[in-house]
Protein backbone atom coordinates (compact mmCIF):
# COMPACT_ATOMS: atom_id res chain seq x y z
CA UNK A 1 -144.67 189.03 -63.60
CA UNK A 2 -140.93 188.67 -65.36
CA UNK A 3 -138.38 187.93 -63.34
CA UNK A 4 -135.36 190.13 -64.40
CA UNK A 5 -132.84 189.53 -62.11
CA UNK A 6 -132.33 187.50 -59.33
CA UNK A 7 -131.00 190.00 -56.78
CA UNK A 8 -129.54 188.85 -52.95
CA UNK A 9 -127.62 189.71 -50.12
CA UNK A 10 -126.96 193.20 -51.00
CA UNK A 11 -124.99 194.99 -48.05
CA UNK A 12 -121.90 197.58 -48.24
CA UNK A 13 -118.18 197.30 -46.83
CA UNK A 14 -116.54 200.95 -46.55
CA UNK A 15 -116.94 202.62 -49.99
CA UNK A 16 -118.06 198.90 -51.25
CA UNK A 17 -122.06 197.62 -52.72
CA UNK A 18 -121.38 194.21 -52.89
CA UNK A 19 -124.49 192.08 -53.48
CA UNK A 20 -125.41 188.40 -56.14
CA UNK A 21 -126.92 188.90 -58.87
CA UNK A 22 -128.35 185.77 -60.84
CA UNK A 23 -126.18 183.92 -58.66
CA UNK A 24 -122.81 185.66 -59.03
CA UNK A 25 -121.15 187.64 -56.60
CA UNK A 26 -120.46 191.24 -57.85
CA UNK A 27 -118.75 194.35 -56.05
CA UNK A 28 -118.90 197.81 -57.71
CA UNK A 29 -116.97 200.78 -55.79
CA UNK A 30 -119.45 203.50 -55.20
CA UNK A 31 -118.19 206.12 -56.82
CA UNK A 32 -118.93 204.77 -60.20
CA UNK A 33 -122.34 203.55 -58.82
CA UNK A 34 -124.15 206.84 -57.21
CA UNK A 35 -122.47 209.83 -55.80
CA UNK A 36 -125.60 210.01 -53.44
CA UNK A 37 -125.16 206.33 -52.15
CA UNK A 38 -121.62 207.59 -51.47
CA UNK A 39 -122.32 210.14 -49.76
CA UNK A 40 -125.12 208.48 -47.41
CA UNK A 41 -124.87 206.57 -43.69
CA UNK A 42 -124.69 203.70 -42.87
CA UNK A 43 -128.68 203.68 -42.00
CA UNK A 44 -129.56 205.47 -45.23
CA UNK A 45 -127.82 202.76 -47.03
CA UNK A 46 -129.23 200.27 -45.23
CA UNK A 47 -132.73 201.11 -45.43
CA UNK A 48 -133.74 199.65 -49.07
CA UNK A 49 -135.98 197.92 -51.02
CA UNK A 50 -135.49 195.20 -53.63
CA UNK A 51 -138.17 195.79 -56.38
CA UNK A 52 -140.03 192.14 -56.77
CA UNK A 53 -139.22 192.21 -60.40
CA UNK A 54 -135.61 192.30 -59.77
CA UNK A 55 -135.30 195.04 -61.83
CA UNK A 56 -134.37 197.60 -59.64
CA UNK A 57 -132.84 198.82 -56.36
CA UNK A 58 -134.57 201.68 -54.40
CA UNK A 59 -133.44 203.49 -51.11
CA UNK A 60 -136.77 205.84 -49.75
CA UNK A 61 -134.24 207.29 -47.54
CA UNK A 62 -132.41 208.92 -49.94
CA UNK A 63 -135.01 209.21 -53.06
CA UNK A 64 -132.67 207.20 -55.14
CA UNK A 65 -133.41 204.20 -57.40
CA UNK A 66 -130.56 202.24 -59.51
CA UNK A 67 -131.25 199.62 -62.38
CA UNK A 68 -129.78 196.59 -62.35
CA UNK A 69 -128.98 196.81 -65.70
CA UNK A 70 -127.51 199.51 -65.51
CA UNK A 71 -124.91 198.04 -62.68
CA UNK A 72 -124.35 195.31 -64.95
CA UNK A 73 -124.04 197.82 -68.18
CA UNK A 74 -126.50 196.55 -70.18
CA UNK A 75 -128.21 198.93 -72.71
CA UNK A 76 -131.43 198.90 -74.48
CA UNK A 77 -132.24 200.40 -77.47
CA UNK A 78 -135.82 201.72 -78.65
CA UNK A 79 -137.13 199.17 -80.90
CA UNK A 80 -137.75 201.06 -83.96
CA UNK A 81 -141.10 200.47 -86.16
CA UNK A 82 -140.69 199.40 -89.50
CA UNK A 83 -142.44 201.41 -91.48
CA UNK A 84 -144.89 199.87 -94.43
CA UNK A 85 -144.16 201.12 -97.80
């Protein structure tokens, strides 16, 4: 399986998701994260799950998921076929 992040200690201070990712420590206020996460208590926040992959963060709680990509903003794109003339 591909590893796609490395993601640790994930926990939340006030209105704060503070957790390492690949090894750096990152904070992101969450009302630019999910208005749902916001929103929750402190147990519905704290009940999560880590996908193995790293790719993902999901709280069964609440029925919400967030990428780690997308914390980090990182887009993909389709890759387009080239077609064969």
């Amino acid at each position: 399986m591909r590893k796609h992040h490395k993601v640790e200690n994930l926990k939340f201070e006030g209105q704060t998701l503070f957790l390492r990712i690949n090894g750096e420590e990152k904070r992101f206020p969450l009302h630019e994260v999910s208005s749902v996460l916001e929103r929750a208590s402190d147990k519905e926040r704290n009940a999560f799950e880590i996908s193995p992959s790293g790719y993902g963060i999901h709280w069964p709680l609440l029925d919400e998921d967030i990428s780690i990509d997308g914390l980090l903003g990182i887009v993909h794109f389709p890759s387009q076929k080239r077609k064969v003339a």
